[in-house]
Protein backbone atom coordinates (compact mmCIF):
# COMPACT_ATOMS: atom_id res chain seq x y z
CA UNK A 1 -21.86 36.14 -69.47
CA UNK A 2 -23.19 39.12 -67.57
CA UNK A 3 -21.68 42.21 -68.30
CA UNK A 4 -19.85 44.29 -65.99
CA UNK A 5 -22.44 47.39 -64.81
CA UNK A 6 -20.27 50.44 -64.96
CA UNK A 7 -20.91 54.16 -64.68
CA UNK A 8 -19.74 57.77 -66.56
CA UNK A 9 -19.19 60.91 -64.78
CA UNK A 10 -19.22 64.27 -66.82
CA UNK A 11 -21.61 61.88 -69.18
CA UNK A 12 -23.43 64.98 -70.81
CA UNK A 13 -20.28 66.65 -71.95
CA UNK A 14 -18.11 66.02 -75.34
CA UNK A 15 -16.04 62.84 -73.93
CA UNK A 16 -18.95 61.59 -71.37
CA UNK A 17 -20.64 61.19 -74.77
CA UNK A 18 -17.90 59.29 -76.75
CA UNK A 19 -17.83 56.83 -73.66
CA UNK A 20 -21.40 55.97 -73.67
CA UNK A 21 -21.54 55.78 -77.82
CA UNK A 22 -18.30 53.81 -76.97
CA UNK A 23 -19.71 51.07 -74.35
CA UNK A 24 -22.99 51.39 -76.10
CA UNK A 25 -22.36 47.66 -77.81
CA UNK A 26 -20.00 46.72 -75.61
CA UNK A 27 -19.55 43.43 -75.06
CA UNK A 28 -18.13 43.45 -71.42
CA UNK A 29 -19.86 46.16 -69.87
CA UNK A 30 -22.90 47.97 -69.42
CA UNK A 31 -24.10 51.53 -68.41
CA UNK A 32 -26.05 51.59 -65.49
CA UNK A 33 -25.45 54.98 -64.15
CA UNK A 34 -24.31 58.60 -65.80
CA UNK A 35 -23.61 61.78 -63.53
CA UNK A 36 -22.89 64.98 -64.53
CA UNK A 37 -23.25 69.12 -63.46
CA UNK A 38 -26.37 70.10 -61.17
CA UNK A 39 -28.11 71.64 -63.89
CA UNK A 40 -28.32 68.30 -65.65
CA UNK A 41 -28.96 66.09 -62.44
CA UNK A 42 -32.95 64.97 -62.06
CA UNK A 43 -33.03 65.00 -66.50
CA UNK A 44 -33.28 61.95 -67.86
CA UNK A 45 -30.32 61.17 -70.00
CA UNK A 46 -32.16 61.85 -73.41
CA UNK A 47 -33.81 65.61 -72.39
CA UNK A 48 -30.35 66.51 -70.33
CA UNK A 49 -28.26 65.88 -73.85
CA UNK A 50 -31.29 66.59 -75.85
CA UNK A 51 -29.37 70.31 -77.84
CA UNK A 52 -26.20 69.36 -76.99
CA UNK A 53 -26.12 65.52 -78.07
CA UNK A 54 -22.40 65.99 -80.32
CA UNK A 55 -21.92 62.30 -81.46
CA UNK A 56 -23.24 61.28 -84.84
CA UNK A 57 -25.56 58.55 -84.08
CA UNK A 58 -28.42 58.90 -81.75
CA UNK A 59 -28.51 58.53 -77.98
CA UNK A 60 -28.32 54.67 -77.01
CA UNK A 61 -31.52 53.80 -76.13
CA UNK A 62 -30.10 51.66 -72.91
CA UNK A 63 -29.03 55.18 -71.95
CA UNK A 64 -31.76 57.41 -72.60
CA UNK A 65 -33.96 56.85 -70.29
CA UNK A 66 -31.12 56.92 -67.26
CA UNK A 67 -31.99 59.90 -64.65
CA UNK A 68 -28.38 62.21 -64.77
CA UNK A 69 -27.32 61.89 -60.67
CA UNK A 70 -25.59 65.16 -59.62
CA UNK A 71 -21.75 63.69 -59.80
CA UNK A 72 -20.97 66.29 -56.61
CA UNK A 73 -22.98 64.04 -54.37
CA UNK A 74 -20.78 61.57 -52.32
């Protein structure tokens, strides 16, 4: 079954997080893209969350590696 690619805007902030470390093992779907603030946009995933990471287990590794988009672009 492929899985359903999905996205997460506001992904470096406190519920962003809980979504990805909630579709992390997700059967269903999969996290292609995560957008947040300007300051974050550019980062990959891992260095944007890097001090601020607020879940208990460590950043999904399918997610890491993502590059944050600016989630004010259209």
């Amino acid at each position: 079954m492929n899985k359903i690619q999905v996205g997460v805007l506001g992904a470096t902030g406190m519920v962003g997080q809980r979504y990805i470390a909630l579709l992390e093992n997700h059967p269903w779907f999969e996290v292609t893209y995560v957008a947040a603030s300007p300051r974050s946009a550019g980062k990959p995933y891992r260095e944007a969350v890097e001090n601020r990471w607020l879940i208990g287990a460590d950043i999904p590794a399918g997610v890491a590696g993502l590059v944050v988009q600016d989630a004010n672009d259209p």
